[in-house]
C-alpha atoms as a PDB file:
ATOM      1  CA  UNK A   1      66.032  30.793 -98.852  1.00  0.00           C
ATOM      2  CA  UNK A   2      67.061  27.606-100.890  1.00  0.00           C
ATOM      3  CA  UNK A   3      67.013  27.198-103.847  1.00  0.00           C
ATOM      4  CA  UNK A   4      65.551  24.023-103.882  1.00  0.00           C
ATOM      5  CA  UNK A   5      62.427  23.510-106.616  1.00  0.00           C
ATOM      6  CA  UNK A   6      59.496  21.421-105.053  1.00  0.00           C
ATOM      7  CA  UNK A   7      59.922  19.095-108.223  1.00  0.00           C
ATOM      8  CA  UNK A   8      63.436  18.123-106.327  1.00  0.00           C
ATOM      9  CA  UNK A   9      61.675  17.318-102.735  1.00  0.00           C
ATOM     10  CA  UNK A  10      61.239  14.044-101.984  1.00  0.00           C
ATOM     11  CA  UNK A  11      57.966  12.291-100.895  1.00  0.00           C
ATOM     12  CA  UNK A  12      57.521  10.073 -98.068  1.00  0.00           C
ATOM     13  CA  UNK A  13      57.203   7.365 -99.942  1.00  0.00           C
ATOM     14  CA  UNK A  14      60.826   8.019-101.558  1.00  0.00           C
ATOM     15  CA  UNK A  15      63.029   5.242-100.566  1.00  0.00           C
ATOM     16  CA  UNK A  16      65.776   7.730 -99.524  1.00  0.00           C
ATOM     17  CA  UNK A  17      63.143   9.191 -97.399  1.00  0.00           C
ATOM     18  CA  UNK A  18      64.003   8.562 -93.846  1.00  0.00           C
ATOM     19  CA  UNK A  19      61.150   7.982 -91.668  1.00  0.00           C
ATOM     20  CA  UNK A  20      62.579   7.479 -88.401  1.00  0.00           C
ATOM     21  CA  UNK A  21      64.019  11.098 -89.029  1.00  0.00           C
ATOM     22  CA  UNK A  22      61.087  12.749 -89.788  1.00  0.00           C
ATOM     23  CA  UNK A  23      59.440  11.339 -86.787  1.00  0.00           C
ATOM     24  CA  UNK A  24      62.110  12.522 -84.425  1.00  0.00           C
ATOM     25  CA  UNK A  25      62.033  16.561 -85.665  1.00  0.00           C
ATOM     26  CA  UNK A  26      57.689  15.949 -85.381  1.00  0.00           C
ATOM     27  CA  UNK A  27      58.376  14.955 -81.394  1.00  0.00           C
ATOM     28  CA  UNK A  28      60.528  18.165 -81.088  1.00  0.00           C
ATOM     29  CA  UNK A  29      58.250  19.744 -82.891  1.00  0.00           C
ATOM     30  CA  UNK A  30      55.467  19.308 -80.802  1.00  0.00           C
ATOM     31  CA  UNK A  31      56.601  20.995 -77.531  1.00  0.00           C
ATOM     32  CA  UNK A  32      55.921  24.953 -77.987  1.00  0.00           C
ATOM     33  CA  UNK A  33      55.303  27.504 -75.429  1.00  0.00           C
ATOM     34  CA  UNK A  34      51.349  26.202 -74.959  1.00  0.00           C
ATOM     35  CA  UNK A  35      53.391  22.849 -74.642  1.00  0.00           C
ATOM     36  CA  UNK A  36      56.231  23.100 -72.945  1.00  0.00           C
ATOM     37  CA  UNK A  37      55.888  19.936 -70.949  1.00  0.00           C
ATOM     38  CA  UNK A  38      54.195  17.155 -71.925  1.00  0.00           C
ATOM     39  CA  UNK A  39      53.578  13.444 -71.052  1.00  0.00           C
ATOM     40  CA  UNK A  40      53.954  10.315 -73.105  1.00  0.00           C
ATOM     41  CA  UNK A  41      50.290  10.129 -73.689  1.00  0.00           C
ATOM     42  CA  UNK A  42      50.207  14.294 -74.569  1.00  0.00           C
ATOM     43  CA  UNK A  43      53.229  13.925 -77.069  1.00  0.00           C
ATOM     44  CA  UNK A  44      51.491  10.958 -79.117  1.00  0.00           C
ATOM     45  CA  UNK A  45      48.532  13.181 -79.167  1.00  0.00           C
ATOM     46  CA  UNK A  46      50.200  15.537 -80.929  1.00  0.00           C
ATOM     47  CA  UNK A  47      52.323  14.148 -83.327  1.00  0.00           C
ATOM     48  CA  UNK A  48      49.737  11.161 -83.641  1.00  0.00           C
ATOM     49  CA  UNK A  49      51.889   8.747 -82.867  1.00  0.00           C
ATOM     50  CA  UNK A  50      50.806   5.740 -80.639  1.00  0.00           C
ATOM     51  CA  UNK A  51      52.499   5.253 -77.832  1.00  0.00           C
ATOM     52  CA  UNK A  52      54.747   2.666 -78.412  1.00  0.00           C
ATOM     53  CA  UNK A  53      56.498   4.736 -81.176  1.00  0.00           C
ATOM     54  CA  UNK A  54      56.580   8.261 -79.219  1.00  0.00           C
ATOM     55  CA  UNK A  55      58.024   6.370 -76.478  1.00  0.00           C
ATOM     56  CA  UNK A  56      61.249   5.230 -78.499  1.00  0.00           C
ATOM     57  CA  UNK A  57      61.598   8.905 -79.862  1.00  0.00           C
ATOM     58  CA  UNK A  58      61.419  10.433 -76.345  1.00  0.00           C
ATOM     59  CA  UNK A  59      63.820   8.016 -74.949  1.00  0.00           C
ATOM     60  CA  UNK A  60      66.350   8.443 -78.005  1.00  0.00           C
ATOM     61  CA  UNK A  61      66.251  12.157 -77.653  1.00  0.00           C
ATOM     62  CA  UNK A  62      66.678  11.696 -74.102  1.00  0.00           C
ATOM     63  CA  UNK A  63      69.955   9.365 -74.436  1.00  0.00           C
ATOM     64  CA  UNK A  64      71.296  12.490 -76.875  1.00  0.00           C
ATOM     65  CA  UNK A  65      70.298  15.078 -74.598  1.00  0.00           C
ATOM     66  CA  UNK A  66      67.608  17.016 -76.404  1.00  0.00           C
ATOM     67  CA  UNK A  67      64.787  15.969 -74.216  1.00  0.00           C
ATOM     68  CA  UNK A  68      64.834  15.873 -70.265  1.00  0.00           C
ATOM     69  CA  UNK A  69      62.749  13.297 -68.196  1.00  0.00           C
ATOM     70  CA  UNK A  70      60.975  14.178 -64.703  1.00  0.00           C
ATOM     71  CA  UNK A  71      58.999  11.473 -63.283  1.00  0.00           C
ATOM     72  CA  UNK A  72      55.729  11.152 -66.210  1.00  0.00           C
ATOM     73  CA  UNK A  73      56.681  15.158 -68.033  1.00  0.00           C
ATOM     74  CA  UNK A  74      59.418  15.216 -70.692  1.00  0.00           C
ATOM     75  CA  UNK A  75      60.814  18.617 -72.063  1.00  0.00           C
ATOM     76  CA  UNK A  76      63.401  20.385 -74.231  1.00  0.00           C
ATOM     77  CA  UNK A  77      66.964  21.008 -72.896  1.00  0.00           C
ATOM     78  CA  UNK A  78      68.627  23.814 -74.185  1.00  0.00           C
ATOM     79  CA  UNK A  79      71.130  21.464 -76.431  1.00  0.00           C
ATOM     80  CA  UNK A  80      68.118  22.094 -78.653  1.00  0.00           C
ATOM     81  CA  UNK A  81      68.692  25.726 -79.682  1.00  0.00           C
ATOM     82  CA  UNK A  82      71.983  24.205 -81.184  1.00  0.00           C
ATOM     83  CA  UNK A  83      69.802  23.112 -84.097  1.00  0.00           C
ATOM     84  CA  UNK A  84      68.773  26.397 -84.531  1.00  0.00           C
ATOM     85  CA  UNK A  85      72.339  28.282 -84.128  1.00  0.00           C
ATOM     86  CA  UNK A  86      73.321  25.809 -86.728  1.00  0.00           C
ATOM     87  CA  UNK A  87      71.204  27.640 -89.335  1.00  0.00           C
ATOM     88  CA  UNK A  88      71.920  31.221 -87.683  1.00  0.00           C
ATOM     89  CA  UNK A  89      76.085  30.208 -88.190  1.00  0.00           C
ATOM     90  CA  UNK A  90      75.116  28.489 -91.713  1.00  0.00           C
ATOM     91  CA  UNK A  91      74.018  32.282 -92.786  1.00  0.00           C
ATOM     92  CA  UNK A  92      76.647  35.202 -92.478  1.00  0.00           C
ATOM     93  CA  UNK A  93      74.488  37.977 -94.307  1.00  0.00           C
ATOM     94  CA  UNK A  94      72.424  37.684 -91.028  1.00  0.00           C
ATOM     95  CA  UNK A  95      74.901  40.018 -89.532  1.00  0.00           C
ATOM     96  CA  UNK A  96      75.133  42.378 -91.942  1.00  0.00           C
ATOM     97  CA  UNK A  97      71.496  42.685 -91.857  1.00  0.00           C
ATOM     98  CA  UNK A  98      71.294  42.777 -88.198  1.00  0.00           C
ATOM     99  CA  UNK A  99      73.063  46.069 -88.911  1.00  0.00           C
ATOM    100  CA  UNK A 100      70.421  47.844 -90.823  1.00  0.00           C
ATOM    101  CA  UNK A 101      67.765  46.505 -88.453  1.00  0.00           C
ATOM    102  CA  UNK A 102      69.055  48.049 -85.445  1.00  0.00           C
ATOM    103  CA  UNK A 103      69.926  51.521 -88.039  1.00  0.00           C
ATOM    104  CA  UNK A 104      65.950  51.244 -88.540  1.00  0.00           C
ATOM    105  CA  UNK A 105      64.922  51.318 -84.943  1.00  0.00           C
ATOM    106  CA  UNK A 106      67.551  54.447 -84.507  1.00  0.00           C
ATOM    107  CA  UNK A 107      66.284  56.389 -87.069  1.00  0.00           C
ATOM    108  CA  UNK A 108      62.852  55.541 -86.363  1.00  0.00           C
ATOM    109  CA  UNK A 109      62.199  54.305 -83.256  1.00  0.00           C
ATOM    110  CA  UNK A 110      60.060  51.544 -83.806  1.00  0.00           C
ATOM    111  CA  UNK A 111      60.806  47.790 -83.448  1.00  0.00           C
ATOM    112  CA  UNK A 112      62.735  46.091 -87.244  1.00  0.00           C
ATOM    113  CA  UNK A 113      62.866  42.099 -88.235  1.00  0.00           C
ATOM    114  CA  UNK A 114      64.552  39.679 -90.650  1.00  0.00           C
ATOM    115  CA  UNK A 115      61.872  36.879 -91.506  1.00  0.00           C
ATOM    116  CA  UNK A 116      61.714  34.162 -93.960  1.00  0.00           C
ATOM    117  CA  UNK A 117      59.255  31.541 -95.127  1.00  0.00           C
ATOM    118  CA  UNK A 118      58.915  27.846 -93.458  1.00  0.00           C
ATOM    119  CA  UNK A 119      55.940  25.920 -94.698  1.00  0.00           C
ATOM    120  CA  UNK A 120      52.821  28.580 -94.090  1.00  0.00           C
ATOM    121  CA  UNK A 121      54.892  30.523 -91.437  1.00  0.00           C
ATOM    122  CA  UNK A 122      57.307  33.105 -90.904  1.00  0.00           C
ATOM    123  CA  UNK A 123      60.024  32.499 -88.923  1.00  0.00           C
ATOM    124  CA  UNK A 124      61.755  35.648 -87.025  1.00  0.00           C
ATOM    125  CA  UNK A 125      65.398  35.380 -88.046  1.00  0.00           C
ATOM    126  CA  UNK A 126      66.810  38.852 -86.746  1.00  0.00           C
ATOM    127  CA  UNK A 127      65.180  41.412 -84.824  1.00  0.00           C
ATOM    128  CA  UNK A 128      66.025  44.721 -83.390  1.00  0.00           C
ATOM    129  CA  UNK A 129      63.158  45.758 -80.601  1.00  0.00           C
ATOM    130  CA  UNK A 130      61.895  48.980 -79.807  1.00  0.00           C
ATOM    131  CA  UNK A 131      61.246  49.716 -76.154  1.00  0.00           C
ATOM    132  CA  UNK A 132      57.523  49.277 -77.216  1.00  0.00           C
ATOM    133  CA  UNK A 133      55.097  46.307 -76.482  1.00  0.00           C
ATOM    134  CA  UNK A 134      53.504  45.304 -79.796  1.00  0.00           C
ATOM    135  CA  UNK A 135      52.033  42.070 -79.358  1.00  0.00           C
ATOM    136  CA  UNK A 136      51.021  39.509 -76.215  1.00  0.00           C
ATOM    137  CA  UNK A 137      53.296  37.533 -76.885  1.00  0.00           C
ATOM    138  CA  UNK A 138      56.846  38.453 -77.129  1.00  0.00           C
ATOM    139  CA  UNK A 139      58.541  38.541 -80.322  1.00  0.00           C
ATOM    140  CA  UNK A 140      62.303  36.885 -80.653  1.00  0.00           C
ATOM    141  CA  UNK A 141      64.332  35.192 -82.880  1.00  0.00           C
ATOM    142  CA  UNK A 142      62.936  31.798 -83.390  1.00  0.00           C
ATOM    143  CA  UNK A 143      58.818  33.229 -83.073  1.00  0.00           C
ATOM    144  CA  UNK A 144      57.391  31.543 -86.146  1.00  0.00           C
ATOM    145  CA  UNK A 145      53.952  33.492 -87.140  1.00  0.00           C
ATOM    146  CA  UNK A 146      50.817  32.714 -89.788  1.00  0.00           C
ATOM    147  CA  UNK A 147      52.477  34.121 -93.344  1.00  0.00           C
ATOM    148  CA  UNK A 148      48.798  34.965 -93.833  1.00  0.00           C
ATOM    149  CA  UNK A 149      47.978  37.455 -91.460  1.00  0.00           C
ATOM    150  CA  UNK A 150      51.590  39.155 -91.598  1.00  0.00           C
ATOM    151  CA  UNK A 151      53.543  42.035 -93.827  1.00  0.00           C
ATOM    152  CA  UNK A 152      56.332  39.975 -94.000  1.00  0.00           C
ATOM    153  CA  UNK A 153      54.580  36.400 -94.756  1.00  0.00           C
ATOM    154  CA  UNK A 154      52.748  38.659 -97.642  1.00  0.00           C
ATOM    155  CA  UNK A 155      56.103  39.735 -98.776  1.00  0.00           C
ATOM    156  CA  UNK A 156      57.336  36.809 -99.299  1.00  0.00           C
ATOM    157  CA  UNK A 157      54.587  35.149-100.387  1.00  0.00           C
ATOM    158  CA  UNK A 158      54.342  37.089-103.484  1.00  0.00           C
ATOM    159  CA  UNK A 159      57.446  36.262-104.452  1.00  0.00           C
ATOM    160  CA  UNK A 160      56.027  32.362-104.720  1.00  0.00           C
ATOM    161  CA  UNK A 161      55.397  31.053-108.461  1.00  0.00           C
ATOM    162  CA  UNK A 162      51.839  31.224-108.885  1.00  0.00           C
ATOM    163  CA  UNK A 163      51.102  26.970-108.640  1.00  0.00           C
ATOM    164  CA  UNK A 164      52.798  27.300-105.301  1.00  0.00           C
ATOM    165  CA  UNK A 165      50.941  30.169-104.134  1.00  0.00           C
ATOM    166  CA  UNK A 166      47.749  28.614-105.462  1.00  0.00           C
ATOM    167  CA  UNK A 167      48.832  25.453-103.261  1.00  0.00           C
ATOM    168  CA  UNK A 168      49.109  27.467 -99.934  1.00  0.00           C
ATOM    169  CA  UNK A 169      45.890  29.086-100.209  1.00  0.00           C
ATOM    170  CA  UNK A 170      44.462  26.151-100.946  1.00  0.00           C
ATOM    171  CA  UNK A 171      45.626  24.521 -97.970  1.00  0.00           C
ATOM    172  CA  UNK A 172      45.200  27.099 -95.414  1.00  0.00           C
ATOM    173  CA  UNK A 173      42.347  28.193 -92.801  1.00  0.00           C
ATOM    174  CA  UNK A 174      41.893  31.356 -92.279  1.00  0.00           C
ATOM    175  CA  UNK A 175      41.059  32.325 -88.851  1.00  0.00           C
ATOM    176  CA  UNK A 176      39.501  35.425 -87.577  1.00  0.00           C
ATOM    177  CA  UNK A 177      42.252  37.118 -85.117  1.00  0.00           C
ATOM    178  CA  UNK A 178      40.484  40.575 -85.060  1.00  0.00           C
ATOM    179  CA  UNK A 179      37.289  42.349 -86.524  1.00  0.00           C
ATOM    180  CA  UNK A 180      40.057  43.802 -89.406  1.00  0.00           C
ATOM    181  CA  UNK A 181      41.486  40.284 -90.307  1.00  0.00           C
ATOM    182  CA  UNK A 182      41.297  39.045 -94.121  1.00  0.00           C
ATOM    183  CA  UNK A 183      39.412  35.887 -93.947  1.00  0.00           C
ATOM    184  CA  UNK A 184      38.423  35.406 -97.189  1.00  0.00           C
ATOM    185  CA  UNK A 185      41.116  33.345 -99.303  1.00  0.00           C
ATOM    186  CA  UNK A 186      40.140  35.895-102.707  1.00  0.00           C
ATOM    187  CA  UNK A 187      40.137  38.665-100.747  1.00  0.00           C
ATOM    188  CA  UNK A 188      43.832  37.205 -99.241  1.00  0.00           C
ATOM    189  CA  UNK A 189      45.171  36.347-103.096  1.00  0.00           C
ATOM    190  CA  UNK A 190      44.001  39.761-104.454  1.00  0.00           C
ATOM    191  CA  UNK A 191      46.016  41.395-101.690  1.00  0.00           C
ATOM    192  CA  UNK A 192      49.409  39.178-102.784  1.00  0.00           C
ATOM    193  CA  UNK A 193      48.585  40.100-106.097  1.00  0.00           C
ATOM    194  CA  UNK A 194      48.513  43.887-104.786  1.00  0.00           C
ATOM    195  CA  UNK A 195      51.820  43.179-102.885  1.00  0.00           C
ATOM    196  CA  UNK A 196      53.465  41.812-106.134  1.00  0.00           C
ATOM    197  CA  UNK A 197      52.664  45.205-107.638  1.00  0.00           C
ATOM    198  CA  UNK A 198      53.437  47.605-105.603  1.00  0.00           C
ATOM    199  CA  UNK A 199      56.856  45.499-103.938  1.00  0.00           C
ATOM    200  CA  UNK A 200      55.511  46.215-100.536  1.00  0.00           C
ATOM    201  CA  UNK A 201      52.844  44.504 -97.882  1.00  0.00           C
ATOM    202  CA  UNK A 202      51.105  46.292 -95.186  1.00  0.00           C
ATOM    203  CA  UNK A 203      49.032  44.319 -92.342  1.00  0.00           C
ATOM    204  CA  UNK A 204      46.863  46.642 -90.051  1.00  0.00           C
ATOM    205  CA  UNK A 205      45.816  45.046 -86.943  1.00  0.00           C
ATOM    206  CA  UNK A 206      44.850  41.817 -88.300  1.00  0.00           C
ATOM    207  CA  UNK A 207      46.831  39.465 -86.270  1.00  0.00           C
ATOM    208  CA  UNK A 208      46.683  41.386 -82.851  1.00  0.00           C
ATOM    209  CA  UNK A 209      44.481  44.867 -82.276  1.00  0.00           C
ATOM    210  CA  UNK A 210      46.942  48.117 -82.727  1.00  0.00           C
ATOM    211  CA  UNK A 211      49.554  45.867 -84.509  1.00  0.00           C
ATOM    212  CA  UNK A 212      50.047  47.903 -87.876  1.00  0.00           C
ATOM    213  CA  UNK A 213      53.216  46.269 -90.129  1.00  0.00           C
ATOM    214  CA  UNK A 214      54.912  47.782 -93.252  1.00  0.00           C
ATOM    215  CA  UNK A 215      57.469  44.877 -95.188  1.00  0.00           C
ATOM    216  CA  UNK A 216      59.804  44.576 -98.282  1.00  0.00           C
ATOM    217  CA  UNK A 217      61.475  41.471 -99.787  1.00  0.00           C
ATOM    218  CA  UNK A 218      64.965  41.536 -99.242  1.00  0.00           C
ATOM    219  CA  UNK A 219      67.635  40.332-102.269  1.00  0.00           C
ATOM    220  CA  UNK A 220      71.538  40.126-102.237  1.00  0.00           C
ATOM    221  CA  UNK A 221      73.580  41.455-105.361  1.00  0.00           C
ATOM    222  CA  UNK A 222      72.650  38.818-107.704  1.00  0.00           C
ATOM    223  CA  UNK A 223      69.054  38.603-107.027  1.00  0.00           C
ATOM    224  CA  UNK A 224      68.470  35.851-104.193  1.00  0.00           C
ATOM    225  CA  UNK A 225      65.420  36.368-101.818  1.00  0.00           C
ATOM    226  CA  UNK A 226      67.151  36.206 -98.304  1.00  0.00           C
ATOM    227  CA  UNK A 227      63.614  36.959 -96.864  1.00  0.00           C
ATOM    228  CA  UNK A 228      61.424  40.090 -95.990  1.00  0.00           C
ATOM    229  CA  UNK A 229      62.339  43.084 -93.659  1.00  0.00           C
ATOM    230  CA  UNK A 230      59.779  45.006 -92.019  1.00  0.00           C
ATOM    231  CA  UNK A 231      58.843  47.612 -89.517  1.00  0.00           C
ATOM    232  CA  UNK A 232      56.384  47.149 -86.831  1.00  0.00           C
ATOM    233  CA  UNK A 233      54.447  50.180 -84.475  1.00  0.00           C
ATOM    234  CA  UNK A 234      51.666  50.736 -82.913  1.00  0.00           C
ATOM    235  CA  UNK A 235      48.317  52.171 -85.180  1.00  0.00           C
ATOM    236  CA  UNK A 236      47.816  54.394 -82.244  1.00  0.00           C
ATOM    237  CA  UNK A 237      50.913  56.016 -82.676  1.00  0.00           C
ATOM    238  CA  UNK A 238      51.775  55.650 -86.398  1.00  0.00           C
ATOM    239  CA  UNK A 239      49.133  56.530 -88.751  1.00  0.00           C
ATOM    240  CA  UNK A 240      49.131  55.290 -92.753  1.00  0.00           C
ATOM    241  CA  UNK A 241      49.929  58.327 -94.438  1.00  0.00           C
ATOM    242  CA  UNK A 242      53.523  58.105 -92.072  1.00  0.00           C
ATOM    243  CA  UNK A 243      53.671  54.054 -92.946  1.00  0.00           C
ATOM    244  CA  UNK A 244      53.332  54.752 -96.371  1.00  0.00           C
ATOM    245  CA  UNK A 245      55.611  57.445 -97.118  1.00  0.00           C
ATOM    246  CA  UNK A 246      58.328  57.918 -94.556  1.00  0.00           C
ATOM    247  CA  UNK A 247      59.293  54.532 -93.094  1.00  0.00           C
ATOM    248  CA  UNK A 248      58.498  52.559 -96.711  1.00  0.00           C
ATOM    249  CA  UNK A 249      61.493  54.638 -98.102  1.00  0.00           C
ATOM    250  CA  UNK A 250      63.593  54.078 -94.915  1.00  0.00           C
ATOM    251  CA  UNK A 251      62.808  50.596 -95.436  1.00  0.00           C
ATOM    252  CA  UNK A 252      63.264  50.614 -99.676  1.00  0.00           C
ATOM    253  CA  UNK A 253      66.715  52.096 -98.525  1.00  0.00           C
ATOM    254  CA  UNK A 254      67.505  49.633 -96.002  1.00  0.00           C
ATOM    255  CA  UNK A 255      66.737  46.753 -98.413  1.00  0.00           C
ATOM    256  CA  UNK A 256      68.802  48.509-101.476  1.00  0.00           C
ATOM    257  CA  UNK A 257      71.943  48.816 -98.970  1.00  0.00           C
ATOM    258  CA  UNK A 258      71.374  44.790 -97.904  1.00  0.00           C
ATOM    259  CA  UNK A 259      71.423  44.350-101.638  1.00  0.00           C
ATOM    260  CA  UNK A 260      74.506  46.237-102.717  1.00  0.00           C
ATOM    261  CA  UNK A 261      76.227  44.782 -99.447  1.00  0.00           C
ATOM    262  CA  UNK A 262      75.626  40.848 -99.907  1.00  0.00           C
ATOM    263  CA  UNK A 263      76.463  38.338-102.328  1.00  0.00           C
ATOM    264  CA  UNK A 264      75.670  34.909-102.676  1.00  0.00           C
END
């Protein structure tokens, strides 16, 4: 994660701010997999642009080959995952933690991931996958999820001074996504708190029904958060008591080894 303080990021209204910029990455932004091809009218929607002003973007992404045209539907090309490889290649220790992912699912059987923090999400950075089905949707590098309602995002969300961690609750809704999700943003900071404490975050079934998730922070030699590490299964097939004991020392393990092995 940087190291960047939020006393050093610069507001919109910063004259080195670059507008135009900002705009563009909100238009690519705004296609996901509910949106993965979208008219003129559906991409001002979204990024509330008018018009006028998402046309230009679409057009100059177009001309650099991010965005394709077909008759009135625009979409991503593929030249667009070269934004994201540019991070992956940026970030060496990802392969040495792909590693002890993959030594996870052997030992236990059970699906592993890398994540770190981006705004109020976590962002699935490496990933070794069980043969089991966890989740409707399919989890991959690149899958950005709710920080709220995950082990990981609570991970590495106690590891946020308080002001900032004050700051995200305060701007967050929380949404039911089962009968066992936290909803209530004391409840939610009480649980951070607990995380903070005990250096370990446990979700069960809040995001999706049977999705149970164990996570740790994950540090290299001289103390830098590279992000969390967790292990995901199936609460019909994993119970607590196993969670809690046997894969939270594989995983304490795991995370000492990625510490000993990497240095800034």
């Amino acid at each position: 994660m940087p190291d960047t303080s939020p006393d050093d990021v610069i507001k919109p209204e910063n004259r080195d701010y670059v507008t135009a910029l900002a705009s563009g990455l909100d238009v690519i932004m705004a296609f996901d997999d509910a949106h993965p091809r979208m008219t003129l009218s559906e991409v001002a929607e979204r990024t509330g642009m008018n018009r006028a002003k998402a046309r230009r973007f679409l057009l100059t992404l177009h001309s650099l080959g991010y965005v394709r045209k077909t008759q009135r539907y625009f979409e991503l090309t593929p030249r667009v995952l070269q934004l994201g490889y540019s991070y992956l290649a940026s970030n060496s220790y990802r392969n040495v933690i792909q590693k002890y992912l993959e030594e996870i699912t052997d030992q236990c059987g059970e699906s592993s991931s890398l994540g770190v923090l981006d705004g109020d999400d976590v962002i699935y950075v490496a990933r070794s996958s069980a043969p089991h089905r966890l989740m409707a949707i399919t989890l991959s590098v690149g899958t950005r999820l709710p920080a709220a309602y995950t082990s990981m995002g609570r991970a590495l969300l106690a590891q946020l001074p308080e002001p900032e961690l004050d700051a995200y609750l305060e701007r967050i809704t929380l949404e039911p996504h089962t009968a066992k999700t936290i909803t209530d943003k004391g409840e939610l900071k009480a649980c951070i708190e607990s995380v903070r404490r005990h250096g370990y975050a446990i979700t069960d079934q809040e995001l999706d029904s049977g999705l149970r998730s164990l996570a740790v922070p994950a540090f290299d030699a001289n103390g830098r958060l590279l992000g969390a590490i967790n292990i995901s299964t199936n609460a019909a097939r994993v119970d607590m008591e196993t969670l809690t004991s046997e894969y939270l020392t594989l995983l304490r393990d795991k995370a000492k080894a990625i510490q000993s092995s990497i240095s800034s």
